[in-house]
C-alpha atoms as a PDB file:
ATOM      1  CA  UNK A   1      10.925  -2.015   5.988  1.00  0.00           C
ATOM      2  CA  UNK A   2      12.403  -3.839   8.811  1.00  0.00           C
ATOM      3  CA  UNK A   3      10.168  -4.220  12.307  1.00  0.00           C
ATOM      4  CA  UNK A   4      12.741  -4.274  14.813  1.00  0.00           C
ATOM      5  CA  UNK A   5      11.074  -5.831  17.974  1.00  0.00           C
ATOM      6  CA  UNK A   6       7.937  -8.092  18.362  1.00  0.00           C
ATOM      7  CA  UNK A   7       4.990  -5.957  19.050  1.00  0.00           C
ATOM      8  CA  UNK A   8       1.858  -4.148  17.799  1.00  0.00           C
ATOM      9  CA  UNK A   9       2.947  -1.302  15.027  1.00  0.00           C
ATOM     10  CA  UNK A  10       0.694   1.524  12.913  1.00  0.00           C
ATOM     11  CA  UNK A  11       1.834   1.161   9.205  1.00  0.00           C
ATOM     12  CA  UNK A  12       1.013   3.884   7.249  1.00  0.00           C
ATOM     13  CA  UNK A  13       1.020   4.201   3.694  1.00  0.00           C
ATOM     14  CA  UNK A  14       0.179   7.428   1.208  1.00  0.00           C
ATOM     15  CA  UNK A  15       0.378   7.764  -2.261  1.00  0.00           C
ATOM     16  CA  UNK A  16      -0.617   9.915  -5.213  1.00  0.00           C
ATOM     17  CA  UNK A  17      -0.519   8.713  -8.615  1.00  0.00           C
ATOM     18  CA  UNK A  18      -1.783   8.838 -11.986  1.00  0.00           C
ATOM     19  CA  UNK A  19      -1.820   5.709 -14.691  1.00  0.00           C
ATOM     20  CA  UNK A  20      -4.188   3.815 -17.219  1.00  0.00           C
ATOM     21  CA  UNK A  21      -7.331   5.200 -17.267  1.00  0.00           C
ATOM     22  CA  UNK A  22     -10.570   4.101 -15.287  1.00  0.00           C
ATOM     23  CA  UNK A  23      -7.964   1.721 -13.734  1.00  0.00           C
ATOM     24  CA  UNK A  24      -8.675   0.308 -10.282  1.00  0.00           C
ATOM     25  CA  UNK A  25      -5.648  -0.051  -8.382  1.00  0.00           C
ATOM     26  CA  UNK A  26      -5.150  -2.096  -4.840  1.00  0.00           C
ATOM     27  CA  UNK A  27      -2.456  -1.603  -2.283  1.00  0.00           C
ATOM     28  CA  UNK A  28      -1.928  -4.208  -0.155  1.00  0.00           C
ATOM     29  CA  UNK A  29       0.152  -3.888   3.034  1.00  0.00           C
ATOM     30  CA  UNK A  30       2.148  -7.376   3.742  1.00  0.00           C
ATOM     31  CA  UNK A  31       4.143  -8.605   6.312  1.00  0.00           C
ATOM     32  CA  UNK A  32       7.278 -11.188   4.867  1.00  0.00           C
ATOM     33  CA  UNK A  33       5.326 -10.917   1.520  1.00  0.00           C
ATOM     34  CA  UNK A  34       2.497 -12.865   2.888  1.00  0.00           C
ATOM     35  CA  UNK A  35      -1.100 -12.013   1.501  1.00  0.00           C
ATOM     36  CA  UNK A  36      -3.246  -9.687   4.106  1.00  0.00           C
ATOM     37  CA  UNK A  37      -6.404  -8.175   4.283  1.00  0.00           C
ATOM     38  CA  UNK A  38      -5.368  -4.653   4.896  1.00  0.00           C
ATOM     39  CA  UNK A  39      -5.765  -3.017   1.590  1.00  0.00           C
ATOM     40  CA  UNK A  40      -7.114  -0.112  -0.011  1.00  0.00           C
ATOM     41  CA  UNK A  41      -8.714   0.994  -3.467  1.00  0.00           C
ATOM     42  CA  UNK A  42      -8.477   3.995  -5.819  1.00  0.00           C
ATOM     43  CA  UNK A  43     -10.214   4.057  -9.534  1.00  0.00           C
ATOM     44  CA  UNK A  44      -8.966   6.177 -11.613  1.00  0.00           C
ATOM     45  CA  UNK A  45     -10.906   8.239 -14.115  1.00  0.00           C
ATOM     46  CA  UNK A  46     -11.170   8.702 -17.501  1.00  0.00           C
ATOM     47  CA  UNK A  47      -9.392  12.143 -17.968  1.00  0.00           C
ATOM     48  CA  UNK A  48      -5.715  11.338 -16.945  1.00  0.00           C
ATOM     49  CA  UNK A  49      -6.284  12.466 -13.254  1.00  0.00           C
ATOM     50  CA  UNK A  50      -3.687  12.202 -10.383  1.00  0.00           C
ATOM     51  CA  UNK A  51      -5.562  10.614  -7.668  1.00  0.00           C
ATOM     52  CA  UNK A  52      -4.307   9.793  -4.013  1.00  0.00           C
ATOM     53  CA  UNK A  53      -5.065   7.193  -1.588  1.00  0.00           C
ATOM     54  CA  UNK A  54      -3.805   6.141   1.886  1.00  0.00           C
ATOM     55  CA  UNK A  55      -3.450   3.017   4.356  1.00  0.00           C
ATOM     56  CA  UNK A  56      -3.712   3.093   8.465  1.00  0.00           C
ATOM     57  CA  UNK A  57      -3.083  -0.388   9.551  1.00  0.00           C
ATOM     58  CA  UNK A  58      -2.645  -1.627  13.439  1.00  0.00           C
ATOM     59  CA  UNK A  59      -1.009  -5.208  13.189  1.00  0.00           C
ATOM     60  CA  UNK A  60       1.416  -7.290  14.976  1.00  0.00           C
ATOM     61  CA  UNK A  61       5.035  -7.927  13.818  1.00  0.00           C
ATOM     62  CA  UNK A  62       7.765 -10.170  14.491  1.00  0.00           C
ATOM     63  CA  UNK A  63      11.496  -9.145  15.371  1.00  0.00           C
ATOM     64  CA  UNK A  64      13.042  -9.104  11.646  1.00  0.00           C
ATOM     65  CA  UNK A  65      10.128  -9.260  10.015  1.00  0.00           C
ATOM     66  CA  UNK A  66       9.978  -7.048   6.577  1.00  0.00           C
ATOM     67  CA  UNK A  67       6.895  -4.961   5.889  1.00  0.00           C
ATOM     68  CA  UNK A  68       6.318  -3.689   2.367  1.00  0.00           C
ATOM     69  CA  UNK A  69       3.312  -2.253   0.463  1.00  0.00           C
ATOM     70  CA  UNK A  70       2.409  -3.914  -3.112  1.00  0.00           C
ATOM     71  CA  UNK A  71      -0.086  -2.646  -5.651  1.00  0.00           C
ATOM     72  CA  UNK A  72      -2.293  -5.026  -8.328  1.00  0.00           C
ATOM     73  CA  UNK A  73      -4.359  -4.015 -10.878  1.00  0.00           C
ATOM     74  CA  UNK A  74      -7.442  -6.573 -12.208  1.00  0.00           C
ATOM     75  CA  UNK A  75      -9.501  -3.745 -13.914  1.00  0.00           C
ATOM     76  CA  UNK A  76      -6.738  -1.828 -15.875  1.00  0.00           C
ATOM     77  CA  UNK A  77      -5.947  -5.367 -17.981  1.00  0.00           C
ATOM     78  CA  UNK A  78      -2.986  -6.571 -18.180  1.00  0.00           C
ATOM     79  CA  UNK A  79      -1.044  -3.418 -19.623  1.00  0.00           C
ATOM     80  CA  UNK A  80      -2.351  -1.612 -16.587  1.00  0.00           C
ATOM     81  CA  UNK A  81       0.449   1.816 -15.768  1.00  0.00           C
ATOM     82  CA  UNK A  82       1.008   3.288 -12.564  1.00  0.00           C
ATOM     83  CA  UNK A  83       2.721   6.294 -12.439  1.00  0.00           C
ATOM     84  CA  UNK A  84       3.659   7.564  -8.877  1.00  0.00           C
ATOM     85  CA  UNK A  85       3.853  11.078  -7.804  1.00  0.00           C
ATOM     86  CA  UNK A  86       4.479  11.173  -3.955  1.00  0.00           C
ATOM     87  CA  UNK A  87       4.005   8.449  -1.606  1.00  0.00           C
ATOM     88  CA  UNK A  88       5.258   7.796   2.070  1.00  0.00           C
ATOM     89  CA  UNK A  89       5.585   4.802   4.646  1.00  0.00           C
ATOM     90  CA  UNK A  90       6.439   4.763   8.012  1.00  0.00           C
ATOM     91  CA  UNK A  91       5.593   2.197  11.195  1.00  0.00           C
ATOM     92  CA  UNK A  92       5.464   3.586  14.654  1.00  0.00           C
ATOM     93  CA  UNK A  93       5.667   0.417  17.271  1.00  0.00           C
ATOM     94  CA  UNK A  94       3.208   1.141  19.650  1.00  0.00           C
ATOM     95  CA  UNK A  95       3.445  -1.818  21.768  1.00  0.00           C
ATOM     96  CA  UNK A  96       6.225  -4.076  22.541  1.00  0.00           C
END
């Protein structure tokens, strides 16, 4: 996702998923691919559940600067799946 002016923005980021179990998964909101720390967590249990977690982040953005969302996983080994379900992201600019 493109930001299209400098300013403050709300990123927001949903997703529901299922994937290897009693995985930990961590989505990480970054701005030109640089490393942040707005993140957040989901374990997964043992039974093959669909779980869902979500991201609210207020930052500040650059004109042309690309905001994406990645996901790691350093308890599911190395093998670790993620299957998604849904998911969503959108950026509102709230000040410019």
């Amino acid at each position: 996702m493109q930001f299209l002016y400098d300013g403050i923005y709300l990123s927001l980021f949903q997703i529901s998923f299922s994937g290897t179990p009693n995985a930990e998964f961590e989505f990480q909101l970054r701005v030109n691919g640089i490393d942040s720390n707005f993140h957040c967590r989901r374990k997964l249990g043992a039974g093959g559940d669909i779980g869902s977690t979500s991201l609210f982040v207020v930052h500040a953005a650059s004109q042309d600067d690309a905001g994406s969302v990645w996901v790691k996983s350093e308890t599911g080994g190395p093998g670790a799946e993620l299957t998604m379900n849904d998911s969503q992201f959108c950026t509102l600019g709230i000040i410019s």
